[in-house]
Protein backbone atom coordinates (compact mmCIF):
# COMPACT_ATOMS: atom_id res chain seq x y z
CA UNK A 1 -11.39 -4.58 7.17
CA UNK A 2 -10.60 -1.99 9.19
CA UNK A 3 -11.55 2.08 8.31
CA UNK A 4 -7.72 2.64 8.01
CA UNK A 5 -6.92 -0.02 5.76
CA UNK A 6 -10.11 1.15 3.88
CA UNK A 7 -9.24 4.68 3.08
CA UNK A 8 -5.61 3.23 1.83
CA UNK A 9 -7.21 1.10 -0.34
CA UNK A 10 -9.81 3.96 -1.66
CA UNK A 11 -6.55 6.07 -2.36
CA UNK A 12 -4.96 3.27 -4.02
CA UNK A 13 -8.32 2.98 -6.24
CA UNK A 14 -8.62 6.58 -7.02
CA UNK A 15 -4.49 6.71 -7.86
CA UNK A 16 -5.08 4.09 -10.30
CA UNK A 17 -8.12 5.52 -12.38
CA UNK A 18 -6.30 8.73 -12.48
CA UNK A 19 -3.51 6.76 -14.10
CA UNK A 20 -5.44 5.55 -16.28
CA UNK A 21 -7.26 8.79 -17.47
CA UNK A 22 -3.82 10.28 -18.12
CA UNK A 23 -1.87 7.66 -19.71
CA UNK A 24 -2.56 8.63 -23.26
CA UNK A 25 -1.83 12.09 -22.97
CA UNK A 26 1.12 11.89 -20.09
CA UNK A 27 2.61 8.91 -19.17
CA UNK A 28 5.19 10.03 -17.12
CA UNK A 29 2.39 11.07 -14.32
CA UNK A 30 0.25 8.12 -15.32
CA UNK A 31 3.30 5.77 -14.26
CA UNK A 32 4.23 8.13 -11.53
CA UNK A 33 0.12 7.73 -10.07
CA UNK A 34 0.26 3.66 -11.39
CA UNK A 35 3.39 3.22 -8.40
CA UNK A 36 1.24 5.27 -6.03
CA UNK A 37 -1.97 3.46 -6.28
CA UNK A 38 0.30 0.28 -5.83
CA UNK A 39 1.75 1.79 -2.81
CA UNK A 40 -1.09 3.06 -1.18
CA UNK A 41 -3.03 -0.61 -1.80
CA UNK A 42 0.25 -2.35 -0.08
CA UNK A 43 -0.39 0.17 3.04
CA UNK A 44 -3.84 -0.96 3.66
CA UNK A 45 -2.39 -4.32 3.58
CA UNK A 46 0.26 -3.58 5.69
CA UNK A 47 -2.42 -1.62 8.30
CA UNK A 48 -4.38 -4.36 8.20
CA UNK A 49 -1.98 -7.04 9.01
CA UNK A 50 0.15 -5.23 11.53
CA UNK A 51 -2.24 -2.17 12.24
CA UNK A 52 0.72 0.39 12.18
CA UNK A 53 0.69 3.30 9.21
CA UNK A 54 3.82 2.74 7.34
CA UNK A 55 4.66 5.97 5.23
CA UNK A 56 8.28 5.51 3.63
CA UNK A 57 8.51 4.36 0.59
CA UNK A 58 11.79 1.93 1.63
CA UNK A 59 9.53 0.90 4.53
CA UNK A 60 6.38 -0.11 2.78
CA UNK A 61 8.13 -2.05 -0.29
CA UNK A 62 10.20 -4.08 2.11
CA UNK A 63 7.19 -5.02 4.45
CA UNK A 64 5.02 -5.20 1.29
CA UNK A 65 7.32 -7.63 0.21
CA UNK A 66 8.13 -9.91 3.15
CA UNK A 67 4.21 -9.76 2.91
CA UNK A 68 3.01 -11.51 -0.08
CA UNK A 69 6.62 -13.21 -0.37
CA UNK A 70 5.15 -16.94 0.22
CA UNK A 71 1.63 -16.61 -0.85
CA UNK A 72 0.18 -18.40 -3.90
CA UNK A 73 -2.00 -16.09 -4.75
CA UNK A 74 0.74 -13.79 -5.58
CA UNK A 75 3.01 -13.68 -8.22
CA UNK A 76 6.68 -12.94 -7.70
CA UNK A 77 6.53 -9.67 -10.31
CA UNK A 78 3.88 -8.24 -7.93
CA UNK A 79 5.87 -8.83 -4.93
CA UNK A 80 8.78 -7.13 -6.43
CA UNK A 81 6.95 -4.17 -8.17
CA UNK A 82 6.70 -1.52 -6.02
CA UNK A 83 10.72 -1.57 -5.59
CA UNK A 84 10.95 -1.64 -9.33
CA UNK A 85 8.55 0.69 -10.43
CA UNK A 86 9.45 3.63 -7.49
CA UNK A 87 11.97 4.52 -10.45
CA UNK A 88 9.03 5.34 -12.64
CA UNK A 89 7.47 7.79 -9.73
CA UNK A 90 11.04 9.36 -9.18
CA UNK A 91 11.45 10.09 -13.27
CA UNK A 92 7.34 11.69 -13.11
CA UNK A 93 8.58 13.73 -10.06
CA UNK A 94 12.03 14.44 -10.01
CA UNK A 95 13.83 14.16 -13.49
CA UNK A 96 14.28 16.49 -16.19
CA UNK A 97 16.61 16.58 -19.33
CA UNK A 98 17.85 13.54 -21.72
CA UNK A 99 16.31 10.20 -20.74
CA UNK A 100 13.87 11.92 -18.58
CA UNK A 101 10.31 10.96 -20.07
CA UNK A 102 8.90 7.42 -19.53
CA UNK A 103 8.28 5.51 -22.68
CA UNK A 104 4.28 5.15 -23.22
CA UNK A 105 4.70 1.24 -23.92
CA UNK A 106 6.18 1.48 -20.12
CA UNK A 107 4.35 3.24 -18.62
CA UNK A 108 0.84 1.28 -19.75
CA UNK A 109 2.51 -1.52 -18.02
CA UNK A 110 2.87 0.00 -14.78
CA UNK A 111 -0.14 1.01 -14.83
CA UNK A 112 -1.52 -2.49 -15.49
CA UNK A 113 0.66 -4.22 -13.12
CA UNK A 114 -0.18 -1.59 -10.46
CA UNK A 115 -3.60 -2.69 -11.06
CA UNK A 116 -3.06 -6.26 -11.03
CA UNK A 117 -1.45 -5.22 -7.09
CA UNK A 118 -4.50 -2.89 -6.36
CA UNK A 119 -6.77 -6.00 -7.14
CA UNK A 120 -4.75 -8.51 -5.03
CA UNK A 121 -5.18 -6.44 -1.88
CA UNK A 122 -8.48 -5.99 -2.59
CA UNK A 123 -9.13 -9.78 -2.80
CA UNK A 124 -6.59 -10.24 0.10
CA UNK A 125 -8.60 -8.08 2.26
CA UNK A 126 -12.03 -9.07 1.52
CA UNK A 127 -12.20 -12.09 3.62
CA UNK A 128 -11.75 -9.68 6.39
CA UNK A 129 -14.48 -7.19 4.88
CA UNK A 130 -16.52 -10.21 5.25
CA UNK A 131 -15.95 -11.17 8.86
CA UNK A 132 -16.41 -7.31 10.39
């Protein structure tokens, strides 16, 4: 694995715990850090595959996606996450007013399914880990 992809994936790890550690008290963050620690994890897979640094969020869903699209190993609901759950992150940073917090029960889920991506990265990548 290269150091790149490395220190995405270390960001993506560190987004994630924090999500955790805040999820009972404020889940609007949690799921707001839950879609970063997914995004961050699809980066180092996207460094490692094409070695460019992909920063927009558009940018890194769509290659993210065309990705993991026909692999096995991945589920069709991770593939599609990050696109879905940027709403979450936009709601933590952006919204205010009516309809503006994210439900607890929802945003445990991100979390978790932000994990499951974290994890499939991290198994993704580790062959390469292996052969450096």
């Amino acid at each position: 694995m290269t150091p790149e992809a490395a220190c995405f994936l270390s960001k993506a790890r560190d987004s994630l715990l924090k999500a955790q550690e805040m999820l009972e008290q404020w889940p609007d963050e949690a799921g707001g850090a839950g879609y970063l620690a997914a995004f961050h994890a699809a980066q180092a897979l996207i460094f490692e595959t094409s070695g460019r640094v992909v920063r927009r969020h558009a940018d890194v869903q769509a290659q993210f996606g065309r990705l993991v699209r026909h692999d096995p190993d991945c589920d069709a609901a991770l593939a599609l996450f990050l696109g879905r759950a940027y709403n979450i992150k936009a709601i933590a940073d952006d919204a205010a007013g009516p309809g503006a917090d994210i439900a607890p029960d929802h945003a445990a889920l991100v979390v978790e399914q932000a994990g499951r991506v974290v994890e499939y990265v991290a198994r993704s990548l580790l062959p390469r880990l292996k052969r450096s």
